[in-house]
Protein backbone atom coordinates (compact mmCIF):
# COMPACT_ATOMS: atom_id res chain seq x y z
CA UNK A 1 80.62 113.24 112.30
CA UNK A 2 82.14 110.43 111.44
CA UNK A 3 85.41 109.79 109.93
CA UNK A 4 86.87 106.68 107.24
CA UNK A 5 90.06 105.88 106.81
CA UNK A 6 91.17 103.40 104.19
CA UNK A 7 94.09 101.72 103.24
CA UNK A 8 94.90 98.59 101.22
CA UNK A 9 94.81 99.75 97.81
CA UNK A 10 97.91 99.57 95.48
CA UNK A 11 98.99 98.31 92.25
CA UNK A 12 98.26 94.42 91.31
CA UNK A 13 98.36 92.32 88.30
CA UNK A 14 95.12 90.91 86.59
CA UNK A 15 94.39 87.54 88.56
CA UNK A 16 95.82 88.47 91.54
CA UNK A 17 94.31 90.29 94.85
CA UNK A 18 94.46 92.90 97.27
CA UNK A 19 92.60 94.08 100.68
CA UNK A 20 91.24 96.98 101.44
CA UNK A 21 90.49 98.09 104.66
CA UNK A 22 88.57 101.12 106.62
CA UNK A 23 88.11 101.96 110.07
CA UNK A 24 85.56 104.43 111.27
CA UNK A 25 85.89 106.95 114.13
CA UNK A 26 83.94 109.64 115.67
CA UNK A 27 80.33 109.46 116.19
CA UNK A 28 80.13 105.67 115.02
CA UNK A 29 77.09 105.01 118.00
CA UNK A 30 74.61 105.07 114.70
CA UNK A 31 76.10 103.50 111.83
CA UNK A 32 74.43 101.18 110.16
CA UNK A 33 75.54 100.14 106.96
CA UNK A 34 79.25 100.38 105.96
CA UNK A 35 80.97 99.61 102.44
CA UNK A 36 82.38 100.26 99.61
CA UNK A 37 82.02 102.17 96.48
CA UNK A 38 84.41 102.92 93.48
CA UNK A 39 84.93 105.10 90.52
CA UNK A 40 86.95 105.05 87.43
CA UNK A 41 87.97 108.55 85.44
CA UNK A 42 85.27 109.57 83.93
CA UNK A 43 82.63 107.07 85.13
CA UNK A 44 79.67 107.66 87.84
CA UNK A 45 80.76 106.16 91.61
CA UNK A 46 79.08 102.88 91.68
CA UNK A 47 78.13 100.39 94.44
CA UNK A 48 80.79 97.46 94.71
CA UNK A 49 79.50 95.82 98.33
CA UNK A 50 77.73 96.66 101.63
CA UNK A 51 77.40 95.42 104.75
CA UNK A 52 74.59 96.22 107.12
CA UNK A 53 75.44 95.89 111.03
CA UNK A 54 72.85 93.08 111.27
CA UNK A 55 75.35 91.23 108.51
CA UNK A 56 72.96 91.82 105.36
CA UNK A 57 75.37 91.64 102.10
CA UNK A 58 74.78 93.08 98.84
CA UNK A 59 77.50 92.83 95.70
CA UNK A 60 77.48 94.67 92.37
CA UNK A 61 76.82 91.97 90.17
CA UNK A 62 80.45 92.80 88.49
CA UNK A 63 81.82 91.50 91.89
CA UNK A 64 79.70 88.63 92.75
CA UNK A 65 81.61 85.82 93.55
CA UNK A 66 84.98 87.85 93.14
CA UNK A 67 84.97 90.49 96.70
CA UNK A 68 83.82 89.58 100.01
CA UNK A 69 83.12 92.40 102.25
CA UNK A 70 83.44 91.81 105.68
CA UNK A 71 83.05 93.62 109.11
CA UNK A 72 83.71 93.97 112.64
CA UNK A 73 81.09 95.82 114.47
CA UNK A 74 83.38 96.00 117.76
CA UNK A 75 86.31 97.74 115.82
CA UNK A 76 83.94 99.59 113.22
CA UNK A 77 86.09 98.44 110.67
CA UNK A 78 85.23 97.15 107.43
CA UNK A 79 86.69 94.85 104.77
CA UNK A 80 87.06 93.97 101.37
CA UNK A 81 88.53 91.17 99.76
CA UNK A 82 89.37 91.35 96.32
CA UNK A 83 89.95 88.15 94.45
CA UNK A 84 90.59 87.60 90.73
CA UNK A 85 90.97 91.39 89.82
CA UNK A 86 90.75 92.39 86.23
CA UNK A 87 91.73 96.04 84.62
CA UNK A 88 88.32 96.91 84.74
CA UNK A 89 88.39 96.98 88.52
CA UNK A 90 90.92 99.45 88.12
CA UNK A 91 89.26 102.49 90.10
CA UNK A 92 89.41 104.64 93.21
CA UNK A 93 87.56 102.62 95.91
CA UNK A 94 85.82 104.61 98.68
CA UNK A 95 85.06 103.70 102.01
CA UNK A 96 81.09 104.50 102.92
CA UNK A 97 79.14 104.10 106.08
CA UNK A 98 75.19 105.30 106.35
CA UNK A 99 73.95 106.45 109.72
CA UNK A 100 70.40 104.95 110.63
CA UNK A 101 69.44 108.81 110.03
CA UNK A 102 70.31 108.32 106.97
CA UNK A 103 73.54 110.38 106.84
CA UNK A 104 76.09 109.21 104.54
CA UNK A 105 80.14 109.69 105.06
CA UNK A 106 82.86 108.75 102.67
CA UNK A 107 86.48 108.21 102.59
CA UNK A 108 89.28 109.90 101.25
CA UNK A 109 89.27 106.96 98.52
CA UNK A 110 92.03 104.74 97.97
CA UNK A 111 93.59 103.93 93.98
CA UNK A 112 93.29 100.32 92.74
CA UNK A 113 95.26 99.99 89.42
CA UNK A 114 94.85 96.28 88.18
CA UNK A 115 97.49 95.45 85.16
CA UNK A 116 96.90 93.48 82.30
């Protein structure tokens, strides 16, 4: 099992930016890919950024050029960066890492409320 913890989140105003950040204990010998997800109130959870333990990036194109994820494979933690937030990134973000088995784990989610 493997267990997320993520802290970071918080209340910001549009423009401005806050970093999230998860570290990953337990049985972390066979993660892979770590990131983050997010989901407003009454919206599916959608992919905001990964980060595969060979370094292999992929952003929601919502985020592109906005978040940088970021990892340290010694410390199993990972990242996120969040630069020019808007109220539409206003959602609970959840920590995610995927075993190479293909087992999934989540976070306990952390609330991101951007102001306009």
């Amino acid at each position: 099992q493997v267990h997320l913890v993520e802290s970071g989140g918080g209340l910001v105003q549009a423009g401005g930016s806050l970093r999230l950040s998860c570290a990953a204990s337990g049985s972390i010998s066979n993660i892979n890919t770590m990131g983050w997800y997010r989901q407003a109130p009454g919206k599916q959870r959608e992919l905001v950024a990964i980060i595969s333990s060979s370094g292999f990036t992929n952003y929601a194109a919502s985020v592109k050029g906005r978040f940088g994820i970021s990892r340290d494979n010694a410390k199993n933690t990972v990242s996120l960066q969040m630069n020019s937030l808007r109220p539409e990134d206003t959602a609970v973000y959840y920590c995610y890492c995927a075993t190479f088995q293909q087992r999934a784990y989540w976070g306990q989610g952390t609330q991101v409320t951007v102001s306009s």
